[in-house]
PDB file of N, CA and C in Angstrom:
ATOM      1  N   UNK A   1     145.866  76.182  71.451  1.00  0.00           N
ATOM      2  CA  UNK A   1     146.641  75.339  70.565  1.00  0.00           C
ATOM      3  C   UNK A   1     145.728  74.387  69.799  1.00  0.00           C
ATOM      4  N   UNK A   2     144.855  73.594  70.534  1.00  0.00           N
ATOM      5  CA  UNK A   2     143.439  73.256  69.846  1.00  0.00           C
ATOM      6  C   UNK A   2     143.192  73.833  69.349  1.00  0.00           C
ATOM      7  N   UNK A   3     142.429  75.277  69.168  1.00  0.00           N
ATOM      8  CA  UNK A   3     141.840  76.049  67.743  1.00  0.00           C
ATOM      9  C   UNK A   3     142.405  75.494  66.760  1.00  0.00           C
ATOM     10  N   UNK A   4     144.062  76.148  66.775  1.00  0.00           N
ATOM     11  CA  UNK A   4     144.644  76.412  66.119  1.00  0.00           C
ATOM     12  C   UNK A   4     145.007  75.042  65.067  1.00  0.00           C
ATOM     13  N   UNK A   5     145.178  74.031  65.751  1.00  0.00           N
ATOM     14  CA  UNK A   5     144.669  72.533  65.361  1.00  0.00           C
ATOM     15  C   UNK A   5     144.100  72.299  64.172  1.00  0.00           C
ATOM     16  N   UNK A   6     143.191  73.604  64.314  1.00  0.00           N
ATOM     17  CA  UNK A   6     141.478  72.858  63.565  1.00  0.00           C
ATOM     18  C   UNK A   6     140.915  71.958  64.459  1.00  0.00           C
ATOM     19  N   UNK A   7     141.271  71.948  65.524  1.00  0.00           N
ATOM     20  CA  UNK A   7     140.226  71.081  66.138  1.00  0.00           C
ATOM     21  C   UNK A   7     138.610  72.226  66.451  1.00  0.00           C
ATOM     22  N   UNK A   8     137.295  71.452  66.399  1.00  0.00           N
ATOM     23  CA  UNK A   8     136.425  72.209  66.722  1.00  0.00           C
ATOM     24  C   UNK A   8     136.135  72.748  68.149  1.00  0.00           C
ATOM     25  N   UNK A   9     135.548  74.093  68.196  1.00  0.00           N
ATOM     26  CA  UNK A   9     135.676  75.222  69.675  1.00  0.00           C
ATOM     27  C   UNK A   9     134.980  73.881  70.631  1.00  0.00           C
ATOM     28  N   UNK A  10     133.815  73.081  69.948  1.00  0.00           N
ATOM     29  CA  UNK A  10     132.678  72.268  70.790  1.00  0.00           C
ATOM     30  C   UNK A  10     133.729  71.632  71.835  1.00  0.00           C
ATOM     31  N   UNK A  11     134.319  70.879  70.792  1.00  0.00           N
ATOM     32  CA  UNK A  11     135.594  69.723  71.105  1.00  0.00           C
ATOM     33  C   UNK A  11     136.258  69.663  72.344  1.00  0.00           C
ATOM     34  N   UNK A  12     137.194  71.316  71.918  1.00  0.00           N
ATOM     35  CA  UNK A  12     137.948  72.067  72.926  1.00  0.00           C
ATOM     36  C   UNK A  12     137.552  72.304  74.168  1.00  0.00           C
ATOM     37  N   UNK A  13     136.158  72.977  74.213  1.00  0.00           N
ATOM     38  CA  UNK A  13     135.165  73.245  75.473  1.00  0.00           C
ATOM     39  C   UNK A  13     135.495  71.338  76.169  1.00  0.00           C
ATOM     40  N   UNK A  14     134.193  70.653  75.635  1.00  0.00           N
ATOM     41  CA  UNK A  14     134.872  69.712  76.229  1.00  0.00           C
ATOM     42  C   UNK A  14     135.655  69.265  77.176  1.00  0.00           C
ATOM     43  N   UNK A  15     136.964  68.892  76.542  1.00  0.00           N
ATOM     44  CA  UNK A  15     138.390  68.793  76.885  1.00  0.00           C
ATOM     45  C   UNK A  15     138.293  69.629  78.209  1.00  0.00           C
ATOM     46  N   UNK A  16     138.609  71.252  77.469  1.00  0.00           N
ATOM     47  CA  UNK A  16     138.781  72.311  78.706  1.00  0.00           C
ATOM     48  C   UNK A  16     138.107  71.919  80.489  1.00  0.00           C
ATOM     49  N   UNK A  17     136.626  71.102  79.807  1.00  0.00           N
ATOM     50  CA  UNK A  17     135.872  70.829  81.091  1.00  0.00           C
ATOM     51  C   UNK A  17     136.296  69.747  81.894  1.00  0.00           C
ATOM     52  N   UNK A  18     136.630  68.080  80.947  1.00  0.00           N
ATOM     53  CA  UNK A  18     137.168  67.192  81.382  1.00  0.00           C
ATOM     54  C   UNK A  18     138.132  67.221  82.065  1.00  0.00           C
ATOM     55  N   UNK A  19     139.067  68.217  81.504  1.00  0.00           N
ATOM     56  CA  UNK A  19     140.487  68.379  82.201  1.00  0.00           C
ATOM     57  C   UNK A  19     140.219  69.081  83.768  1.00  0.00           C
ATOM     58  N   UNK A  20     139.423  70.089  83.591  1.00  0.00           N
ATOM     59  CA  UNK A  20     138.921  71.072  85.075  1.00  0.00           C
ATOM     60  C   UNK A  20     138.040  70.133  86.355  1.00  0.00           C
ATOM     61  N   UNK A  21     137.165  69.237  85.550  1.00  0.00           N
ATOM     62  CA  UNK A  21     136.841  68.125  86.614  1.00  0.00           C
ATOM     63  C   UNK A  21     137.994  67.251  87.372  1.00  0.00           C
ATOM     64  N   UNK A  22     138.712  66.840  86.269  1.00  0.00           N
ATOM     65  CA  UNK A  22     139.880  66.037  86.735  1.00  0.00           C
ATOM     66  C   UNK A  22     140.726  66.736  87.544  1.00  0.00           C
ATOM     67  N   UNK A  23     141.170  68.098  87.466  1.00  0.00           N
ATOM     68  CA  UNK A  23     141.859  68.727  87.921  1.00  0.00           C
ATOM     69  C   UNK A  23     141.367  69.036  89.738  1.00  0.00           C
ATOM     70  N   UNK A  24     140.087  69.112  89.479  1.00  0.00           N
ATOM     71  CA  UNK A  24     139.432  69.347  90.434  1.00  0.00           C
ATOM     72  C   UNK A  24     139.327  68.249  91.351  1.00  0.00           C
ATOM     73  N   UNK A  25     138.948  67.394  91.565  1.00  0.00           N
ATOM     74  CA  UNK A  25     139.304  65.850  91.881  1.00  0.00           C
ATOM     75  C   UNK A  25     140.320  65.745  92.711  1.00  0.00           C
ATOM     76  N   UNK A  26     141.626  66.123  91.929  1.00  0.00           N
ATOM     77  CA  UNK A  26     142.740  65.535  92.237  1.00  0.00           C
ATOM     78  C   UNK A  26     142.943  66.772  93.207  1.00  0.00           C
ATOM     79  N   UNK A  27     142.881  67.833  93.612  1.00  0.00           N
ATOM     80  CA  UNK A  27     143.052  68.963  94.212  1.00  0.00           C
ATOM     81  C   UNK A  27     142.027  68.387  95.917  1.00  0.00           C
ATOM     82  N   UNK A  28     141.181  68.322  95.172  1.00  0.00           N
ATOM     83  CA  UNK A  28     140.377  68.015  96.410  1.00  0.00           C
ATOM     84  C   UNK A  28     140.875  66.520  97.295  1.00  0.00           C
ATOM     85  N   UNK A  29     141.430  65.175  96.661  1.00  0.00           N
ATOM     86  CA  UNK A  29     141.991  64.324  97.242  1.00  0.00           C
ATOM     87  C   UNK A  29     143.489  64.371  98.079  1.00  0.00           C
ATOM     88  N   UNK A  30     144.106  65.808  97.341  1.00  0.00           N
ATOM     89  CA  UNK A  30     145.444  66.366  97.724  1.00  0.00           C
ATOM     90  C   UNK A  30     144.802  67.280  99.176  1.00  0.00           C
ATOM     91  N   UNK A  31     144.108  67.748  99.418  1.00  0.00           N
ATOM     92  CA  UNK A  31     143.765  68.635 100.361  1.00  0.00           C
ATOM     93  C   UNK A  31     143.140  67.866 101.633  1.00  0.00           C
ATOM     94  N   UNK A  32     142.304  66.883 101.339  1.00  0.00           N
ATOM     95  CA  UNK A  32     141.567  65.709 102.539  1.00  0.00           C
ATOM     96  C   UNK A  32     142.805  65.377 102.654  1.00  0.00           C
ATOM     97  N   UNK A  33     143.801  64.724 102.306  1.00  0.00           N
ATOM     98  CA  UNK A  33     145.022  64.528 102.892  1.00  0.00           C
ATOM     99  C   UNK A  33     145.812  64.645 103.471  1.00  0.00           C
ATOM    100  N   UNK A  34     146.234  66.153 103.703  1.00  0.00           N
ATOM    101  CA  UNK A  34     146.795  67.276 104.393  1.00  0.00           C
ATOM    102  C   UNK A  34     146.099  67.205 105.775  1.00  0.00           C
ATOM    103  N   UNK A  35     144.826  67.031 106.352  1.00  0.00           N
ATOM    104  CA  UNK A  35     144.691  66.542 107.618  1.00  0.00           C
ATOM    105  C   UNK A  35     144.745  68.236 108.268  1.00  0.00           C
ATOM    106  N   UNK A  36     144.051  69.386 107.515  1.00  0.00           N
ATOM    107  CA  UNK A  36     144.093  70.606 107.981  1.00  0.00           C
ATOM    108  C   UNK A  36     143.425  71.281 108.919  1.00  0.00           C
ATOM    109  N   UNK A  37     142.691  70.223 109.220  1.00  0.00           N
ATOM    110  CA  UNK A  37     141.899  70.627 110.777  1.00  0.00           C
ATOM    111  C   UNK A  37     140.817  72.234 110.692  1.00  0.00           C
ATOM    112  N   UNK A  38     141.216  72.777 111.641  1.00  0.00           N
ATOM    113  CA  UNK A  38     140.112  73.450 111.141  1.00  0.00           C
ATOM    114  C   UNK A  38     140.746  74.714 111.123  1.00  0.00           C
ATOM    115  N   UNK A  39     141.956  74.567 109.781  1.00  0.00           N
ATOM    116  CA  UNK A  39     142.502  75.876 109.391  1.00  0.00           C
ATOM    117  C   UNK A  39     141.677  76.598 108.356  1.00  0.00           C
ATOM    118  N   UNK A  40     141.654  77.646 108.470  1.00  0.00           N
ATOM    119  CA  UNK A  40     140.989  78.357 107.516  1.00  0.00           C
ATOM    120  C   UNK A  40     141.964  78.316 106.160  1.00  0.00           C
ATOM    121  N   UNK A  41     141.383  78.191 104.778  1.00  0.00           N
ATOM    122  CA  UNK A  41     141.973  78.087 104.176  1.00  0.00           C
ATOM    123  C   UNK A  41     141.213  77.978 102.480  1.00  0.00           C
ATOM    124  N   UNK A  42     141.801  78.593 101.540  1.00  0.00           N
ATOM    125  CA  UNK A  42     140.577  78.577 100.122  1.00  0.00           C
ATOM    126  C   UNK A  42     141.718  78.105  98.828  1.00  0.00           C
ATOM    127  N   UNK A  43     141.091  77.205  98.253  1.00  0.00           N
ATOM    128  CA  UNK A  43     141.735  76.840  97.111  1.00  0.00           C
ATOM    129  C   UNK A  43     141.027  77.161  95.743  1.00  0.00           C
ATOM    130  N   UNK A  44     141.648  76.854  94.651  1.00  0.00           N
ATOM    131  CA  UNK A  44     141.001  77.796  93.470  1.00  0.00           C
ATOM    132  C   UNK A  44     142.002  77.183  92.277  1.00  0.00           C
ATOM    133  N   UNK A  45     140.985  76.794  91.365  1.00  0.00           N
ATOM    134  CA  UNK A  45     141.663  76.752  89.796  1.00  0.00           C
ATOM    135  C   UNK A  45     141.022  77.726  89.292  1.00  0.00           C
ATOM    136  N   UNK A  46     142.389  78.079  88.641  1.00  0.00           N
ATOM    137  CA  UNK A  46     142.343  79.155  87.536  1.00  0.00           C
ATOM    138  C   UNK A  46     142.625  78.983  86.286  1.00  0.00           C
ATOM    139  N   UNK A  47     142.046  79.263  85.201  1.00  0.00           N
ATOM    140  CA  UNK A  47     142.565  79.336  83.609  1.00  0.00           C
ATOM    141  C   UNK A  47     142.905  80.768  83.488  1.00  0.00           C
ATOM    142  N   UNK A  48     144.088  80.209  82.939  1.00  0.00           N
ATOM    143  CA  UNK A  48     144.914  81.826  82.457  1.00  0.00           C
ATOM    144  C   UNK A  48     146.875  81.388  81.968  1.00  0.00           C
ATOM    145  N   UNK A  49     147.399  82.344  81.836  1.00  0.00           N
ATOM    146  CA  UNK A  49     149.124  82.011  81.619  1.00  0.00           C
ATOM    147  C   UNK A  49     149.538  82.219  82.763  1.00  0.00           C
ATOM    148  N   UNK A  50     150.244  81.281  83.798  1.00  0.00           N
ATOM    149  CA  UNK A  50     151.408  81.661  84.471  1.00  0.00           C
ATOM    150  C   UNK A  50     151.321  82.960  85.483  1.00  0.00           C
ATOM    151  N   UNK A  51     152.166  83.987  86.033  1.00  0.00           N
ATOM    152  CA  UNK A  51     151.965  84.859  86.770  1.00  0.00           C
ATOM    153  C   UNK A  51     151.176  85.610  86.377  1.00  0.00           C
ATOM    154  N   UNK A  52     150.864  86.301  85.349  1.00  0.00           N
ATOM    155  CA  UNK A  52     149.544  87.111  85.006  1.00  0.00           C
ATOM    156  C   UNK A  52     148.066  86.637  85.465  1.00  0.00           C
ATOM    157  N   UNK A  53     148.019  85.222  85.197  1.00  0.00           N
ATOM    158  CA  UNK A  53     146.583  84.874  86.016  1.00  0.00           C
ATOM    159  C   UNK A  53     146.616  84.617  87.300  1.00  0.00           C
ATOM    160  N   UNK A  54     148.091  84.342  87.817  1.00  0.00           N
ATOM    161  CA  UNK A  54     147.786  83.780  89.567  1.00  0.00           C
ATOM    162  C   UNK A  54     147.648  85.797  90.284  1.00  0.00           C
ATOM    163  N   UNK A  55     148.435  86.599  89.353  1.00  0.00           N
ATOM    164  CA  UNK A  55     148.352  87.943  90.320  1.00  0.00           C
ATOM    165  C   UNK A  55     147.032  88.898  89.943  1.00  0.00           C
ATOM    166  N   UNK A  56     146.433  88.599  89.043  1.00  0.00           N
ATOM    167  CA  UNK A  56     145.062  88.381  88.486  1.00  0.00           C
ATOM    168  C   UNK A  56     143.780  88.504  90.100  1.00  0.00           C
ATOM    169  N   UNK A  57     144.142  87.463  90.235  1.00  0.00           N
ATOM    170  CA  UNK A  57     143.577  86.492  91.204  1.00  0.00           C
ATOM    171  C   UNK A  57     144.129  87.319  93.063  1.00  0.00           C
ATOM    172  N   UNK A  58     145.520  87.328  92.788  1.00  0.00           N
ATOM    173  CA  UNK A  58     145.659  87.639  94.184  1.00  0.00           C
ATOM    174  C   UNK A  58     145.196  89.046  94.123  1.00  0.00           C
ATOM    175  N   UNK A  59     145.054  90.410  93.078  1.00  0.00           N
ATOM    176  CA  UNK A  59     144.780  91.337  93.792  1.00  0.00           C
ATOM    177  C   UNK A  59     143.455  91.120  93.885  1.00  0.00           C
ATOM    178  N   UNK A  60     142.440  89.894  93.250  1.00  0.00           N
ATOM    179  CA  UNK A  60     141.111  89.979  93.668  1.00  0.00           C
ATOM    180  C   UNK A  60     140.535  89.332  94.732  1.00  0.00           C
ATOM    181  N   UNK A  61     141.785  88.628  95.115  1.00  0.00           N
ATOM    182  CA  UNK A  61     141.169  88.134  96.297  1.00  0.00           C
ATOM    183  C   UNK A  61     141.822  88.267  97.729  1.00  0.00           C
ATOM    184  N   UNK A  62     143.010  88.978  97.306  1.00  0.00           N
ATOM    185  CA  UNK A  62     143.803  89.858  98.400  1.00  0.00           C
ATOM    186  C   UNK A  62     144.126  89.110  99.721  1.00  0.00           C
ATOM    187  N   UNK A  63     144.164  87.339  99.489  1.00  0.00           N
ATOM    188  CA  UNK A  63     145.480  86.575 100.313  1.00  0.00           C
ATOM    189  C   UNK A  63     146.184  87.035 101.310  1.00  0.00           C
ATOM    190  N   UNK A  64     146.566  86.901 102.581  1.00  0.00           N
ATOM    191  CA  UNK A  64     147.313  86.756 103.262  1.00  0.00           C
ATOM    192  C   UNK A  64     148.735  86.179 102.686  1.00  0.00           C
ATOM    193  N   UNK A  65     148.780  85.582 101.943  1.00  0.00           N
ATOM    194  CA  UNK A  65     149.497  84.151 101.740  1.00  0.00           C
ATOM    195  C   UNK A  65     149.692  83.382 100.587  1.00  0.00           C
ATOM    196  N   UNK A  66     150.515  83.877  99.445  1.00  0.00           N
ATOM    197  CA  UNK A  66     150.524  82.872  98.325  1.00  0.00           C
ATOM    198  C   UNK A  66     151.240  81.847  98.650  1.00  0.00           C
ATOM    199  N   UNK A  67     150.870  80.271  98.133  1.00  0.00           N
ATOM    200  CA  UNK A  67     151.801  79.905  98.758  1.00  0.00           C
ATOM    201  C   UNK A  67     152.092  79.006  96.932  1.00  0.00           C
ATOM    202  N   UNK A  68     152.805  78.219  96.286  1.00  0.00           N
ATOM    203  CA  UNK A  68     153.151  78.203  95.239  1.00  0.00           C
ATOM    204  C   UNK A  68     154.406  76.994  94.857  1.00  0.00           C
ATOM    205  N   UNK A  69     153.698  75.760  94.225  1.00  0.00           N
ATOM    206  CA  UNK A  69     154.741  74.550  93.763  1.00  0.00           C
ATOM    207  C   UNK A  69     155.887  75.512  92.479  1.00  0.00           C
ATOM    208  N   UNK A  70     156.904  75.323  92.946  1.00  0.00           N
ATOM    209  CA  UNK A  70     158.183  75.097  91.786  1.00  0.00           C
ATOM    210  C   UNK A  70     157.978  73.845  91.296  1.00  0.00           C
ATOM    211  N   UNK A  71     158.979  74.101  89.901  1.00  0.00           N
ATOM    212  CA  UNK A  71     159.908  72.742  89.250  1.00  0.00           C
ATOM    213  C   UNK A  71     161.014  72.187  90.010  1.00  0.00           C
ATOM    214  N   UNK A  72     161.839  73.375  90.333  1.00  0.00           N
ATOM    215  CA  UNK A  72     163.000  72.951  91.143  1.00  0.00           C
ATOM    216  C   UNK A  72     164.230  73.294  89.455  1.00  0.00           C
ATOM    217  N   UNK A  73     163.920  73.713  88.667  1.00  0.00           N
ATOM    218  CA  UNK A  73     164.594  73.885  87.038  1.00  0.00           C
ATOM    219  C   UNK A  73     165.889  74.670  87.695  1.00  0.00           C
ATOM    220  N   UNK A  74     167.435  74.647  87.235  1.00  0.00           N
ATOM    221  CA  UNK A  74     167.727  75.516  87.672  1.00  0.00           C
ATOM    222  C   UNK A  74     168.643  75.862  86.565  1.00  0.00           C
ATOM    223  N   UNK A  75     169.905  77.091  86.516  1.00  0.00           N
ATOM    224  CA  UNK A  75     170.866  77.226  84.926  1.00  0.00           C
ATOM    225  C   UNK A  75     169.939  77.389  83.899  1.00  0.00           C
ATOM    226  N   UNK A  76     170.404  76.539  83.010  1.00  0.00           N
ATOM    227  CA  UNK A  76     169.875  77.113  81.704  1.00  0.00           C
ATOM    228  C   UNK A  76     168.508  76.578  81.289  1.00  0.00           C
ATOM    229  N   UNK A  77     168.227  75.564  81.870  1.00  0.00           N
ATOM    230  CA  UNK A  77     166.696  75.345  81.824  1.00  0.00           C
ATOM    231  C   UNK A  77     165.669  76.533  82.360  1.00  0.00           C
ATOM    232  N   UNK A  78     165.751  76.516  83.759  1.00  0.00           N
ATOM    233  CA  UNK A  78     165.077  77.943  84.158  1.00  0.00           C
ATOM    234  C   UNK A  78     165.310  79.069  83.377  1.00  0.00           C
ATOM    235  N   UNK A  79     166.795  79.431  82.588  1.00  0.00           N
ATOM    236  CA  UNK A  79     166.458  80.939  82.066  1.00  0.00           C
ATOM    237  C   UNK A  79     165.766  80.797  81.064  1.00  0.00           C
ATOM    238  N   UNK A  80     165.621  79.386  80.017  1.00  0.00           N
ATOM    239  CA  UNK A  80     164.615  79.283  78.848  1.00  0.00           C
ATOM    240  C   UNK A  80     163.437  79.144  79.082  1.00  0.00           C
ATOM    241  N   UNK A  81     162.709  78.336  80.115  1.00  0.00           N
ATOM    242  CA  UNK A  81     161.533  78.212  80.599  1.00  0.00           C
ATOM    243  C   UNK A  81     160.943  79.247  81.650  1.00  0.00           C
ATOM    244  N   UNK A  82     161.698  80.232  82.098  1.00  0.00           N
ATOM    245  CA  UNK A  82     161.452  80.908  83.084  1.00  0.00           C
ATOM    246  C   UNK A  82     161.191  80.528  84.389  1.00  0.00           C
ATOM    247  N   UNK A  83     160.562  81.257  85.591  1.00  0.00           N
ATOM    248  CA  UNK A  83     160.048  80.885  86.629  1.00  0.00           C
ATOM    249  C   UNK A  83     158.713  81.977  87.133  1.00  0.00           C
ATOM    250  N   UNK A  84     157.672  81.041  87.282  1.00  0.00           N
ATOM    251  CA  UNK A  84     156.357  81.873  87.701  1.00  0.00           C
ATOM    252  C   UNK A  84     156.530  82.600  89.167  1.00  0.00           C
ATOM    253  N   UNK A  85     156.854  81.115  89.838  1.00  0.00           N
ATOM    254  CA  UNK A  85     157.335  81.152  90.990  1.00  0.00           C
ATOM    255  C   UNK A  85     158.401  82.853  91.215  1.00  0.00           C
ATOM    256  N   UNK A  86     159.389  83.036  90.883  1.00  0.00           N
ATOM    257  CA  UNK A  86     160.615  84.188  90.980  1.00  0.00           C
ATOM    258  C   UNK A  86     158.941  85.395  90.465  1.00  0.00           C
ATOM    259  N   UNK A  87     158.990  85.389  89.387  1.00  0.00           N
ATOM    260  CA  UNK A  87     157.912  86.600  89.036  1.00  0.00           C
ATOM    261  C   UNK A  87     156.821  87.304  89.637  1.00  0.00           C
ATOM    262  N   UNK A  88     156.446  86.302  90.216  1.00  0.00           N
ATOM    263  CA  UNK A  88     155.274  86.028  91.604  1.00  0.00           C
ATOM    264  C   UNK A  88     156.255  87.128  92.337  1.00  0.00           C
ATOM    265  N   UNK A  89     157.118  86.455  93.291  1.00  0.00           N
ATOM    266  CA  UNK A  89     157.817  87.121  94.326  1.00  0.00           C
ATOM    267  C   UNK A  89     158.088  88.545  93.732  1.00  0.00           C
ATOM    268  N   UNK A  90     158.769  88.922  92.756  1.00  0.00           N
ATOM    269  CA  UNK A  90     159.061  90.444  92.729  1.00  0.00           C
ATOM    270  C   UNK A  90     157.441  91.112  92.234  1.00  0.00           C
ATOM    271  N   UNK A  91     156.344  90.626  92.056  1.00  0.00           N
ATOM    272  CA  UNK A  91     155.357  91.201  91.142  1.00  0.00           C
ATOM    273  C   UNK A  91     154.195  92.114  92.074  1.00  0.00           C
ATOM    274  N   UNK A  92     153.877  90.682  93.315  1.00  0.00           N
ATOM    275  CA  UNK A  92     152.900  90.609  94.069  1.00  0.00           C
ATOM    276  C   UNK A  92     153.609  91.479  95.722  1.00  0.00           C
ATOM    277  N   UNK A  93     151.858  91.996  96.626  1.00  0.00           N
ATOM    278  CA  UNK A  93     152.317  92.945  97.932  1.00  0.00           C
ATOM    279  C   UNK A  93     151.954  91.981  98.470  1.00  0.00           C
ATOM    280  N   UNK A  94     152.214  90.499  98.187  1.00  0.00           N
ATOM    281  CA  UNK A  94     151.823  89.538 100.091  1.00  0.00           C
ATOM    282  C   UNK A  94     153.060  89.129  99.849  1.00  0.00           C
ATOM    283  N   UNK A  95     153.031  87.776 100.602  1.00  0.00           N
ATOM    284  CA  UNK A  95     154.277  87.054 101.130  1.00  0.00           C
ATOM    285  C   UNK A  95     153.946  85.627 100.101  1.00  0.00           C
ATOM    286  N   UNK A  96     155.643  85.179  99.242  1.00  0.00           N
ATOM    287  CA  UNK A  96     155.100  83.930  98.767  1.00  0.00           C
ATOM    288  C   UNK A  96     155.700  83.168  99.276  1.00  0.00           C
ATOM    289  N   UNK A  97     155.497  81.618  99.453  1.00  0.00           N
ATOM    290  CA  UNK A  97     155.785  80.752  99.899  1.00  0.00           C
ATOM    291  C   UNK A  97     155.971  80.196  98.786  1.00  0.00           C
ATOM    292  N   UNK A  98     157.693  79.656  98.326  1.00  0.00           N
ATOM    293  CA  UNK A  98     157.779  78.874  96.684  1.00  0.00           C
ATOM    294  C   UNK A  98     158.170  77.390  97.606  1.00  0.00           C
ATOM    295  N   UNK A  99     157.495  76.470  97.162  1.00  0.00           N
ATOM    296  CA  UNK A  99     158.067  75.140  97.873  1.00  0.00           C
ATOM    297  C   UNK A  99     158.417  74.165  96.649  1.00  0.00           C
ATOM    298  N   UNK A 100     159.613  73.746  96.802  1.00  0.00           N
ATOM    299  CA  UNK A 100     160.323  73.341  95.572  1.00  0.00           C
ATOM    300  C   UNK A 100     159.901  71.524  95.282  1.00  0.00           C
ATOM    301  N   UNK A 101     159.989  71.425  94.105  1.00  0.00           N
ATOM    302  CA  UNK A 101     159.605  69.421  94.214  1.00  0.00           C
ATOM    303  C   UNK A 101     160.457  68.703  95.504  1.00  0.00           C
ATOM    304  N   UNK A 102     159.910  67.683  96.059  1.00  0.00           N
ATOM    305  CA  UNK A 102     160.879  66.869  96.871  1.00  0.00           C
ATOM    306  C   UNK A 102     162.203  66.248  95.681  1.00  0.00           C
ATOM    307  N   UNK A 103     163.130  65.893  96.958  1.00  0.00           N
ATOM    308  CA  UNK A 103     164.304  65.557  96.442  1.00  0.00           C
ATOM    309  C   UNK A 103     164.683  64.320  95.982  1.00  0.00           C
TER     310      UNK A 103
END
């Protein structure tokens, strides 16, 4: 959507990186939190769209276990916005775990 902007590719890169540090950060402060002891367990950002990049990913890394945040969207919001989450489940051969926003 940047390109397309006219904003410059340099710019974009950038951004793309700032945002992936930050992203990264906050993933890693969400996980020391969780208090997971000494479960085995691998986390991963990905760039890509929606279910095409997360099943991308699972047949390459062939999971036990997706496990996967909802919106919680439901009616006519979900049928305009879709759900990754639902697509996931009929797409992928593991087991997903969709855990919906708190209430």
């Amino acid at each position: 959507m940047m390109i397309h902007a006219g904003i410059p590719a340099e710019r974009v890169h950038q951004e793309a990186e700032r945002e992936f540090q930050s992203t990264r950060r906050e993933l890693g402060q969400f996980i020391q939190g969780l208090d997971l002891g000494e479960l085995n367990y691998n986390a991963r950002i990905i760039e890509g769209v929606g279910a095409d990049a997360i099943s991308g990913l699972v047949e390459q890394a062939k999971p036990d276990l997706l496990v996967i945040g909802t919106r919680g969207l439901s009616g006519i919001r979900r049928l305009f916005l879709g759900s990754v989450a639902q697509e996931l489940m009929g797409s992928v051969e593991i087991d997903v775990l969709a855990v919906p926003p708190q209430a």
